[in-house]
N, C-alpha and C. Protein backbone atom coordinates (compact mmCIF):
# COMPACT_ATOMS: atom_id res chain seq x y z
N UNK A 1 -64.49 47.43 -249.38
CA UNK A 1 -64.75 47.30 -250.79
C UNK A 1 -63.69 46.41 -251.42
N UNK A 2 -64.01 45.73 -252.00
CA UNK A 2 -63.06 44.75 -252.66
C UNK A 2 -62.58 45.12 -253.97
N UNK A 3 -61.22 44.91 -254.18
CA UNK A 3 -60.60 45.56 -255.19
C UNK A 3 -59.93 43.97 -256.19
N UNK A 4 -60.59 44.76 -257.82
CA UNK A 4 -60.15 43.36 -258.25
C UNK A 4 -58.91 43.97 -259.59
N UNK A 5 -58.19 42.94 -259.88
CA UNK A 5 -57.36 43.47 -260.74
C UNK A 5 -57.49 43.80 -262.04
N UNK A 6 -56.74 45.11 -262.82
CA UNK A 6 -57.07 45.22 -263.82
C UNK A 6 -57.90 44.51 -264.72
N UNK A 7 -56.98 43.37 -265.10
CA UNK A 7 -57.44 42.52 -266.26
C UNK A 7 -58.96 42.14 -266.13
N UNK A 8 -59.32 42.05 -264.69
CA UNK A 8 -61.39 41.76 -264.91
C UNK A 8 -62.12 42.76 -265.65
N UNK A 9 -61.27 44.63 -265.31
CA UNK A 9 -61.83 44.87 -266.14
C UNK A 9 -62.00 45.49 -267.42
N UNK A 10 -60.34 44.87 -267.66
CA UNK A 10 -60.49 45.05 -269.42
C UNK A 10 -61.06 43.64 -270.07
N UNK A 11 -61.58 42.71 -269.51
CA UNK A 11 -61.90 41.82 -269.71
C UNK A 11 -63.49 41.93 -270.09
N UNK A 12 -64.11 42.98 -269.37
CA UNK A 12 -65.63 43.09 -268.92
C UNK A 12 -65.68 44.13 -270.26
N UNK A 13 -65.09 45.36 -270.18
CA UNK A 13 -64.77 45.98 -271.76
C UNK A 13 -64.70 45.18 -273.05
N UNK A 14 -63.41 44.74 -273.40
CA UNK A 14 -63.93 43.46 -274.16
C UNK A 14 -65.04 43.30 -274.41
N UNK A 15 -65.91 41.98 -273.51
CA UNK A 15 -67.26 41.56 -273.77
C UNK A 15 -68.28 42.80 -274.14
N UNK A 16 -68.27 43.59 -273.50
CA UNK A 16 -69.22 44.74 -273.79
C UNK A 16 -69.16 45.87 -275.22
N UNK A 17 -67.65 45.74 -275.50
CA UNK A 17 -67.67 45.90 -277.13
C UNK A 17 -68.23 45.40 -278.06
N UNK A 18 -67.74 43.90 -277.72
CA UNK A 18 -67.61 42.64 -278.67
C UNK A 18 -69.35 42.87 -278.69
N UNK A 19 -69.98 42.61 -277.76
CA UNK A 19 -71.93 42.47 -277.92
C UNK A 19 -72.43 44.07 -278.61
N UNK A 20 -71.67 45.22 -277.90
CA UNK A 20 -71.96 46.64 -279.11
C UNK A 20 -72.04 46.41 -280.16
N UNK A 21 -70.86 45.92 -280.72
CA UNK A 21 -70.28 45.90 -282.16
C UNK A 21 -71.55 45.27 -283.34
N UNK A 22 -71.78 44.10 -282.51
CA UNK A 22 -72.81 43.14 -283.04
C UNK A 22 -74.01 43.81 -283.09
N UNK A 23 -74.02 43.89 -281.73
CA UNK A 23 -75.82 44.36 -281.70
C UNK A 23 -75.92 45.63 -283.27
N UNK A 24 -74.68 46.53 -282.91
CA UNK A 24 -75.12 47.47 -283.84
C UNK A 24 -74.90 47.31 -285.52
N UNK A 25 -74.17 46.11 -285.57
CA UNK A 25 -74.11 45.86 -286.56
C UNK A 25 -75.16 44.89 -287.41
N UNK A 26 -76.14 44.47 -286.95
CA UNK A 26 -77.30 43.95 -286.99
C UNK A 26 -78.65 45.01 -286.76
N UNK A 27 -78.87 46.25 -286.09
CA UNK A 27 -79.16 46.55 -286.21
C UNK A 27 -79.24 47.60 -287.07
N UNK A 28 -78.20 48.08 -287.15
CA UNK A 28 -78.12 49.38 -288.17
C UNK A 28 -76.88 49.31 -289.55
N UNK A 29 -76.60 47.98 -289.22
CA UNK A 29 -75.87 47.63 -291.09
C UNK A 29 -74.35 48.51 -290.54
N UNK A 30 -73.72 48.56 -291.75
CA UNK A 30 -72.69 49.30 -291.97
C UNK A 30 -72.16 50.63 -291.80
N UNK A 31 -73.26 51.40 -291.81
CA UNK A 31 -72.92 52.52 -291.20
C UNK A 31 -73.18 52.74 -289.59
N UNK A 32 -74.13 52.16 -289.01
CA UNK A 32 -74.10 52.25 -287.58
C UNK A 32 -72.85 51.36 -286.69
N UNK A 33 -72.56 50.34 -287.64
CA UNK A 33 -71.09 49.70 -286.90
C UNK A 33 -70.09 50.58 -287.29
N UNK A 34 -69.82 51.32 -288.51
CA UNK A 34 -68.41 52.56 -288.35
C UNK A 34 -68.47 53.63 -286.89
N UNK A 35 -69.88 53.58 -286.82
CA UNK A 35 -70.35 55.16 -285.56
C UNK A 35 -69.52 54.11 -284.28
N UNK A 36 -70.22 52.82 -284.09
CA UNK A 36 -69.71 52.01 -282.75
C UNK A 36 -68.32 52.16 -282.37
N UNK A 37 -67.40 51.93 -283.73
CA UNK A 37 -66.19 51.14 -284.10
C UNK A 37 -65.32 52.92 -283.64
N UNK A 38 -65.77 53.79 -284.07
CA UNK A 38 -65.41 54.88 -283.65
C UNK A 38 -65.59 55.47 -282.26
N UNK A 39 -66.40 54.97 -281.79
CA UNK A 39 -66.60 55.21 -280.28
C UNK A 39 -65.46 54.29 -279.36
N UNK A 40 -65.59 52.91 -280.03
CA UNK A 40 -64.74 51.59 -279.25
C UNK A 40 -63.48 52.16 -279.19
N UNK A 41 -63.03 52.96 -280.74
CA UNK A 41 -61.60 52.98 -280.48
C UNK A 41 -61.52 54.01 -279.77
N UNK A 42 -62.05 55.43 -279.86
CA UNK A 42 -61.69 56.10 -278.99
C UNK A 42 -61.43 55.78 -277.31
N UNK A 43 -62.67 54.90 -276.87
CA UNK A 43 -62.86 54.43 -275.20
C UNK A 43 -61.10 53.67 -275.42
N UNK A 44 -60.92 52.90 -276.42
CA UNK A 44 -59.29 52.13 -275.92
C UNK A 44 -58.63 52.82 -275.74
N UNK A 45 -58.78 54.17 -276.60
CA UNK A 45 -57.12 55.15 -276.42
C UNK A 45 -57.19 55.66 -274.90
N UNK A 46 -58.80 55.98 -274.14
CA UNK A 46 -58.48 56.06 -272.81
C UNK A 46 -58.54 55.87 -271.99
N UNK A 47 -58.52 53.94 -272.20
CA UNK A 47 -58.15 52.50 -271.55
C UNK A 47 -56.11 52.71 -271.37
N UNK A 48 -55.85 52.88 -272.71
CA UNK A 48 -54.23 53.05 -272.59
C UNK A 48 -54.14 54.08 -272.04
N UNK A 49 -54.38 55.71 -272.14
CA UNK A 49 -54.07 56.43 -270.66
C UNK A 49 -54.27 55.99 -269.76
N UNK A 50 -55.22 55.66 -269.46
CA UNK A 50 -55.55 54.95 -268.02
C UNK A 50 -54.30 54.54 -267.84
N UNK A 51 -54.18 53.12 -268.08
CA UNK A 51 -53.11 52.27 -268.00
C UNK A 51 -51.61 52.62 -267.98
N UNK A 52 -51.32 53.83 -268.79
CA UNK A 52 -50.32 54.28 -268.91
C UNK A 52 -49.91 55.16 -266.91
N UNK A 53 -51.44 56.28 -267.17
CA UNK A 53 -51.36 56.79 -265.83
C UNK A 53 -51.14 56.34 -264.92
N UNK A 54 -51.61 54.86 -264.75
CA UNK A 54 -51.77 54.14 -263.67
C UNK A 54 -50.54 54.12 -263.39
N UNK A 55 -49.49 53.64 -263.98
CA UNK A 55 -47.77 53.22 -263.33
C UNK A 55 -47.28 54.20 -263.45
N UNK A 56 -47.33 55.59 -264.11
CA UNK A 56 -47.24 56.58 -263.78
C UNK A 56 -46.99 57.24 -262.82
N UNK A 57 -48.25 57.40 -261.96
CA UNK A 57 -48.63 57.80 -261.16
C UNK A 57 -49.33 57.40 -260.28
N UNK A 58 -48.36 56.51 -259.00
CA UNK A 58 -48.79 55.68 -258.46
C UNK A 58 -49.09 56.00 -257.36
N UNK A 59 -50.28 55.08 -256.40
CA UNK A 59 -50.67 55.81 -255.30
C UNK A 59 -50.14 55.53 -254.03
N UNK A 60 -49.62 56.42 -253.22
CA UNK A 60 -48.86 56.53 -252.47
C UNK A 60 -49.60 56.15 -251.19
C-alpha cells in the first residue's frame, strides 16, 4: 500500500471544503453555509488533533 504524505491530504480536505462551502452556499443561501461552516470548523479542530497526535505519538 502506498503511503503518501500528510500535506496530499490536507490538501484533498481543503478542495473538498472549499466545493462544500459553495455548493451549500448556492444552494441553501446563508443559513445552510453557517450549518457547513460549522461542520468545516469542527472537522479542522480534528485535523489539528490528528496532527498534534501524530508527533505525539509516534509509531514505533
Amino acid at each position: 500500500m502506498k503511503k503518501y504524505p500528510l500535506y496530499i491530504y490536507v490538501i484533498g480536505v481543503i478542495v473538498v471544503l472549499v466545493i462544500g462551502s459553495y455548493i451549500s452556499w448556492r444552494v441553501g443561501g446563508e443559513t445552510r453555509l453557517k450549518s457547513f461552516e460549522l461542520f468545516a470548523g469542527g472537522f479542522w479542530l480534528g485535523m489539528l488533533a490528528m496532527y498534534i497526535a501524530m508527533h505525539i505519538y509516534r509509531w514505533k
